[in-house]
Protein backbone atom coordinates (compact mmCIF):
# COMPACT_ATOMS: atom_id res chain seq x y z
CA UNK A 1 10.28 -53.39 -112.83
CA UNK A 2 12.54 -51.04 -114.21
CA UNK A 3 11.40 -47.44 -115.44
CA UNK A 4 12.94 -45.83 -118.30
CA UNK A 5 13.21 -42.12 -118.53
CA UNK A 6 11.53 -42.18 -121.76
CA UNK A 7 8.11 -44.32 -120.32
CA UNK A 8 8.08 -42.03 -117.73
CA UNK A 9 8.09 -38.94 -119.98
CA UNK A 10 5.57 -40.70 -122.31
CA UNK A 11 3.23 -41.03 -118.70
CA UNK A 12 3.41 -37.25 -117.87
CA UNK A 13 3.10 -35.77 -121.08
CA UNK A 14 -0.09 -37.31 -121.41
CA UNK A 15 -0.77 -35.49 -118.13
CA UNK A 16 0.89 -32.05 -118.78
CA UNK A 17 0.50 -31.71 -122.16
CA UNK A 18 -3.78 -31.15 -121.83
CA UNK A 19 -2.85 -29.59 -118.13
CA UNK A 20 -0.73 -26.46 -119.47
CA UNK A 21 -3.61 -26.05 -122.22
CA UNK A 22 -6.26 -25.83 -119.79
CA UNK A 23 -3.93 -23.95 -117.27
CA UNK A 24 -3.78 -21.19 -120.17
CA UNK A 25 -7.37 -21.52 -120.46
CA UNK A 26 -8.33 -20.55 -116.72
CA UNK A 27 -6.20 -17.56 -117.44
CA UNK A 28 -8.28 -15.96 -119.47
CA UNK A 29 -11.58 -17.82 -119.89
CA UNK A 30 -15.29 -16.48 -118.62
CA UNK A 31 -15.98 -17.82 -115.15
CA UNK A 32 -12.97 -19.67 -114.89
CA UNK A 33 -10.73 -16.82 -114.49
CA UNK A 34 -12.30 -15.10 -112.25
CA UNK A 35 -10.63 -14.33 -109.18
CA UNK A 36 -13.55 -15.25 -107.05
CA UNK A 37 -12.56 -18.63 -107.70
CA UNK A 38 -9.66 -19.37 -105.52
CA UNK A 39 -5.97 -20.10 -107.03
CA UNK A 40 -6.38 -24.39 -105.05
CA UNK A 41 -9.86 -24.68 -106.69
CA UNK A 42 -8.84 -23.55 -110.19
CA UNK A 43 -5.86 -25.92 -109.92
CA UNK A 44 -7.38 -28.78 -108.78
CA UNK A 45 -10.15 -28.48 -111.52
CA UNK A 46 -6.95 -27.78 -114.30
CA UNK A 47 -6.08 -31.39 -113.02
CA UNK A 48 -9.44 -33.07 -112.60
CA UNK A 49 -9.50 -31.71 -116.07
CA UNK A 50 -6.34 -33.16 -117.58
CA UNK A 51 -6.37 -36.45 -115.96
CA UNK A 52 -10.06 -37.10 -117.73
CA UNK A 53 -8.15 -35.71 -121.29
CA UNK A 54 -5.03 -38.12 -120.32
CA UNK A 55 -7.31 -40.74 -119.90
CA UNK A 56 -9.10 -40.24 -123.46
CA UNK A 57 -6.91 -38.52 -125.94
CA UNK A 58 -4.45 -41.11 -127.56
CA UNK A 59 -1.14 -40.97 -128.86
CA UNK A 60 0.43 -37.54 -127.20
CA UNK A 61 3.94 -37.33 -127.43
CA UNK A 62 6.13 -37.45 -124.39
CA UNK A 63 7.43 -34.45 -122.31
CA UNK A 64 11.06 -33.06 -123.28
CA UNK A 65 13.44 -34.00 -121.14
CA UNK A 66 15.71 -30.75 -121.74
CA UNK A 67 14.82 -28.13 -119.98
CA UNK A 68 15.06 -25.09 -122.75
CA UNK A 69 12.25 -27.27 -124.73
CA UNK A 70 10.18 -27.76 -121.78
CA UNK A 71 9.99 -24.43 -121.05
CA UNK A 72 9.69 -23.49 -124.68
CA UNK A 73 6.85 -26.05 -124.93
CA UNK A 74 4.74 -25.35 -121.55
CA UNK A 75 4.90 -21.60 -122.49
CA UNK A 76 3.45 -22.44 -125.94
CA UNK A 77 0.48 -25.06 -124.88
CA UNK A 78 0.09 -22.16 -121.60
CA UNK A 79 -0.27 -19.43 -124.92
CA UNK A 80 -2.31 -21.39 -127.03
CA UNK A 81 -5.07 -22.15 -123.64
CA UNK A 82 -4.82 -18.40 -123.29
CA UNK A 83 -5.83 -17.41 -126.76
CA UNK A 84 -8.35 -19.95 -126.82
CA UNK A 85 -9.74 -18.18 -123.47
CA UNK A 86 -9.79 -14.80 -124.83
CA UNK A 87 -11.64 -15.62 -127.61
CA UNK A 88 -14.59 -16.88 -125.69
CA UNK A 89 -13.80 -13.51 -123.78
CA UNK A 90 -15.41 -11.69 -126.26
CA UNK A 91 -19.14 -13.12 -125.28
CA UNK A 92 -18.95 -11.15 -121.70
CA UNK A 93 -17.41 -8.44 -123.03
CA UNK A 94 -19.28 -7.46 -125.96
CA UNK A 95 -22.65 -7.66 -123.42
CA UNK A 96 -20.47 -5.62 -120.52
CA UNK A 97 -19.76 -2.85 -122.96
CA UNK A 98 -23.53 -2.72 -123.91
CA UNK A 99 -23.84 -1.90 -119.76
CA UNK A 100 -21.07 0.79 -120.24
CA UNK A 101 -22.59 2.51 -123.13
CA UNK A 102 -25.85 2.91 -122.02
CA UNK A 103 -24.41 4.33 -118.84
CA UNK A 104 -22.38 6.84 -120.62
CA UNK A 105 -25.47 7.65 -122.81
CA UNK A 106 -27.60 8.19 -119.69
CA UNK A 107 -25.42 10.02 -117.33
CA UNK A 108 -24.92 7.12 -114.89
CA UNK A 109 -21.33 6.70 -115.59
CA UNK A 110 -20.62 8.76 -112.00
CA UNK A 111 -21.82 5.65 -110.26
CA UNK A 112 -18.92 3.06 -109.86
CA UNK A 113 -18.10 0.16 -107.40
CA UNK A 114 -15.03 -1.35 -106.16
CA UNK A 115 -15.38 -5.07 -107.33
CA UNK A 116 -13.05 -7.89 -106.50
CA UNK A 117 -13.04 -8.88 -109.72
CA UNK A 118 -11.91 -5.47 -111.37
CA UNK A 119 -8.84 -4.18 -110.70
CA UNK A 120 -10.48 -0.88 -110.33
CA UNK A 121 -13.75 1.64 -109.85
CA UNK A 122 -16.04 0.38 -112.66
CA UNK A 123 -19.24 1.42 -113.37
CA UNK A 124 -22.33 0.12 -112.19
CA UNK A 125 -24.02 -0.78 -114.98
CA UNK A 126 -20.95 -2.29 -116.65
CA UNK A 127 -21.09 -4.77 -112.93
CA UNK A 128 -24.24 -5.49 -113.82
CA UNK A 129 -23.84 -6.26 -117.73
CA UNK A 130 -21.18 -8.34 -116.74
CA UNK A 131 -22.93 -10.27 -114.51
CA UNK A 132 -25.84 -11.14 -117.40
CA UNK A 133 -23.12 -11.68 -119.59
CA UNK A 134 -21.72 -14.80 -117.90
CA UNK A 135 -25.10 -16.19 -117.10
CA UNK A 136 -26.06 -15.98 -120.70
CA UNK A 137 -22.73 -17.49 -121.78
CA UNK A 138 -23.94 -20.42 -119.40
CA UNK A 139 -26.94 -20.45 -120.55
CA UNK A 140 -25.53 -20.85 -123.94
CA UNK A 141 -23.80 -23.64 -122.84
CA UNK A 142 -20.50 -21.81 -123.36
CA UNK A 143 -18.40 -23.42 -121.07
CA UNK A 144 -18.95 -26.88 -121.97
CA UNK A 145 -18.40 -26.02 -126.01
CA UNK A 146 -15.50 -24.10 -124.72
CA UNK A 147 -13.83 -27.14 -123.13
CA UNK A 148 -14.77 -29.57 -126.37
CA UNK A 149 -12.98 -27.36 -128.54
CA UNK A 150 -10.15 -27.73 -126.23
CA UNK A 151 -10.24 -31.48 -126.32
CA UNK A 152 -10.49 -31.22 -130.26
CA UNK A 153 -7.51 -29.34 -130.29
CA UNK A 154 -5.54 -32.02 -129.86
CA UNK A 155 -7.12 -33.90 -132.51
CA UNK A 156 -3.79 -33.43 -134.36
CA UNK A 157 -1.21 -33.45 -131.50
CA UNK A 158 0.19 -30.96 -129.30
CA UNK A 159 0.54 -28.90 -132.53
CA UNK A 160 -1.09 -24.99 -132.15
CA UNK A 161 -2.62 -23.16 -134.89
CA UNK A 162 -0.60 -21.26 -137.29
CA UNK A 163 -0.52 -17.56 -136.51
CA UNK A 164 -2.51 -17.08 -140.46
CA UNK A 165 -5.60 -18.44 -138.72
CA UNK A 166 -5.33 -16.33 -135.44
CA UNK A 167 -6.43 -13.55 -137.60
CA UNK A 168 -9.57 -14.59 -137.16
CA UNK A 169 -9.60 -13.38 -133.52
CA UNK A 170 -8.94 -9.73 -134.64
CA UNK A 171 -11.82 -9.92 -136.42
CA UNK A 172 -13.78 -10.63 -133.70
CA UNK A 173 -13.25 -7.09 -132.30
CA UNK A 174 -15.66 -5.73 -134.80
CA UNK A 175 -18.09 -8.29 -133.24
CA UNK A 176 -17.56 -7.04 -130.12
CA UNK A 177 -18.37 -3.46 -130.74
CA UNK A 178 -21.42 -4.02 -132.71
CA UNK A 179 -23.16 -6.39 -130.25
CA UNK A 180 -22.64 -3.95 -127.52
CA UNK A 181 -23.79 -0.77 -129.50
CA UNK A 182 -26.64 -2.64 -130.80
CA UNK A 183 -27.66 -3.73 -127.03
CA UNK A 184 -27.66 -0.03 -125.92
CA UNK A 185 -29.24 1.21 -129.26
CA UNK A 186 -32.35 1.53 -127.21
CA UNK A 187 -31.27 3.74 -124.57
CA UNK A 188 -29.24 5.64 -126.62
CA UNK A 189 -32.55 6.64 -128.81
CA UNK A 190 -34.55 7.22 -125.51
CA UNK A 191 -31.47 9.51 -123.86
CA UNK A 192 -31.71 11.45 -127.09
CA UNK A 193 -34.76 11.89 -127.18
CA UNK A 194 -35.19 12.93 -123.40
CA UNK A 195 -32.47 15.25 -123.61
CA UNK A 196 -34.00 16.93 -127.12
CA UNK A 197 -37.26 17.26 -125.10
CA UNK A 198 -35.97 18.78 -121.71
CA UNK A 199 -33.69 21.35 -124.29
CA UNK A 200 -36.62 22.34 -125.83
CA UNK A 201 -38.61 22.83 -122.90
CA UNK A 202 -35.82 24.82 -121.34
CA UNK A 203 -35.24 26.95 -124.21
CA UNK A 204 -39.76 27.90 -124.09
CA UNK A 205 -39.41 27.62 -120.15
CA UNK A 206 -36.16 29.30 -118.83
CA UNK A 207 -36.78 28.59 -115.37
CA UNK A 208 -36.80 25.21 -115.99
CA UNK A 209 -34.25 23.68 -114.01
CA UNK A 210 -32.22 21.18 -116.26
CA UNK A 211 -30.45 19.77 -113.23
CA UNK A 212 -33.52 18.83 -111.16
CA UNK A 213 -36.05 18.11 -113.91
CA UNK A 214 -33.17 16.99 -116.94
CA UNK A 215 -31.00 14.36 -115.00
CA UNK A 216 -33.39 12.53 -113.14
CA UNK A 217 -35.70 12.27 -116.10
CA UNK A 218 -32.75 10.90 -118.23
CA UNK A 219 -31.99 8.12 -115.72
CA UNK A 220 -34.90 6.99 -114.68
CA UNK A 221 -36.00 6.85 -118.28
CA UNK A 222 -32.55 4.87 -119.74
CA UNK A 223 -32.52 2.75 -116.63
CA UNK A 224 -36.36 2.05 -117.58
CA UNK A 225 -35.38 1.10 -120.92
CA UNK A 226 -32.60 -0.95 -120.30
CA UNK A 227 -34.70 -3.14 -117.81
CA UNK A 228 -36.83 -3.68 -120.14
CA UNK A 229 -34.33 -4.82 -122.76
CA UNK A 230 -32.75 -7.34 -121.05
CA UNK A 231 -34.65 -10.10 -122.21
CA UNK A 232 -32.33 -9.29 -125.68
CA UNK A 233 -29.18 -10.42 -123.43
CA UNK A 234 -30.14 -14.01 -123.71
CA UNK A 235 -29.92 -14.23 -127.52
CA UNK A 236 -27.10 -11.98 -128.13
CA UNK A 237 -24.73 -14.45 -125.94
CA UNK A 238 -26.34 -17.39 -127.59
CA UNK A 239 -25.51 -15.15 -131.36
CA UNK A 240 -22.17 -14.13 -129.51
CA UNK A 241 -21.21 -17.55 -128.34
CA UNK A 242 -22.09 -19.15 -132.05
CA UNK A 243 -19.78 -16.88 -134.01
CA UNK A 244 -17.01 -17.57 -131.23
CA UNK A 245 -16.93 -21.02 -131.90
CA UNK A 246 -16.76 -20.39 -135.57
CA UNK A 247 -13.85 -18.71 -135.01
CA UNK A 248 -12.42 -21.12 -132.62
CA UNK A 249 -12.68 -23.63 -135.57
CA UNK A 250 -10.57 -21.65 -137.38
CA UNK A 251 -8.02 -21.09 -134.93
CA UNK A 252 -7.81 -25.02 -134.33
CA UNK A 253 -5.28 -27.17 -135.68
CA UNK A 254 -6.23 -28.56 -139.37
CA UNK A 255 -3.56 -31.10 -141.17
């Protein structure tokens, strides 16, 4: 049996076609590109991945041969997996912000770790937010619509998505910044309120202490309200994780 260059082409682009895709996709994706998850797992699972897609999706086109267009073209499905990622981004980072917010708000923002998944100090609360951000996005069942919009994208070929529709994913930083302001809304009302109080009762009481009786008052008092608001974590990633699918719609190839 003699192999042709073009049959073997046609055999791995089937492969590498949905491999760089989901390769771009681990870059940038909630959970997946974490780096707690080491470089030979996330590999591995890119392939597990692609062979099931090589198995299902039909008539993908085969791999250049040249060298400048497979380059070109693995840079452009690795892009395209990327963009896709960041958009579903937006889920743990809108509810991470929230965490950074209401830190800011009540004068927790001193408090950082060293994470490996940071690249620097961050603070605590923002750990934390982040933390309840991916397990709502799983919750949500994020990852798995995340990976069937990725199959759907190549309901039309290798083809990406014009750059028109990728406009949709600026508008997704609005989204972002509301979610998270609207999470901390609560202990941004409580911190002002506290700190109206203990200014108040400092200006009729001058040997009040603000440092011994303010601070610890404001903290304990945002960190009570922001326990008691996490039960509004699960919806907002199930709200976040809706309207990021929307927009992944958009951003999918249409004929």
């Amino acid at each position: 049996m003699v192999l042709s260059e073009a049959n073997v082409m046609l055999w791995l682009g089937h492969f590498l076609w949905p491999f760089l895709r989901i390769t771009g996709l681990f870059l940038t994706a909630p959970l997946y590109s974490s780096p707690l998850i080491p470089g030979m797992v996330k590999s591995l699972m890119a392939a597990g991945f692609a062979a099931c897609l090589a198995l299902w999706l039909p008539n993908l086109p085969p791999f250049p041969a040249d060298a400048p267009a497979a380059i070109f073209a693995a840079m452009t499905q690795i892009a395209y997996g990327a963009l896709l990622g960041i958009t579903m981004q937006i889920v743990v980072a809108a509810i991470s912000s929230a965490g950074e917010i209401a830190g800011l708000a009540m004068g927790l923002s001193f408090a950082e770790l060293q994470f490996r998944q940071s690249a620097g100090a961050t603070p605590v609360l923002y750990d934390i937010m982040v933390w309840a951000g991916l397990l709502g996005f799983m919750a949500a069942g994020g990852p798995i619509w995340m990976f069937a919009a990725l199959a759907h994208s190549f309901a039309h070929g290798i083809t990406v998505a014009p750059l028109s529709s990728w406009v949709a994913l600026s508008m997704l930083g609005g989204t972002l910044f509301s979610t998270a302001v609207a999470l901390a809304l609560p202990v941004l009302a409580v911190s002002l309120a506290v700190n109206v109080t203990v200014g108040l009762a400092t200006v009729f009481a001058p040997s009040l202490n603000l440092l011994s009786i303010g601070f610890p008052l404001l903290i304990l008092a945002g960190l009570w309200v922001m326990l008691a608001s996490l039960p509004a974590v699960g919806p907002a990633a199930a709200h976040l994780t809706d309207i990021c699918m929307r927009t992944l719609t958009v951003m999918l190839p249409h004929e």
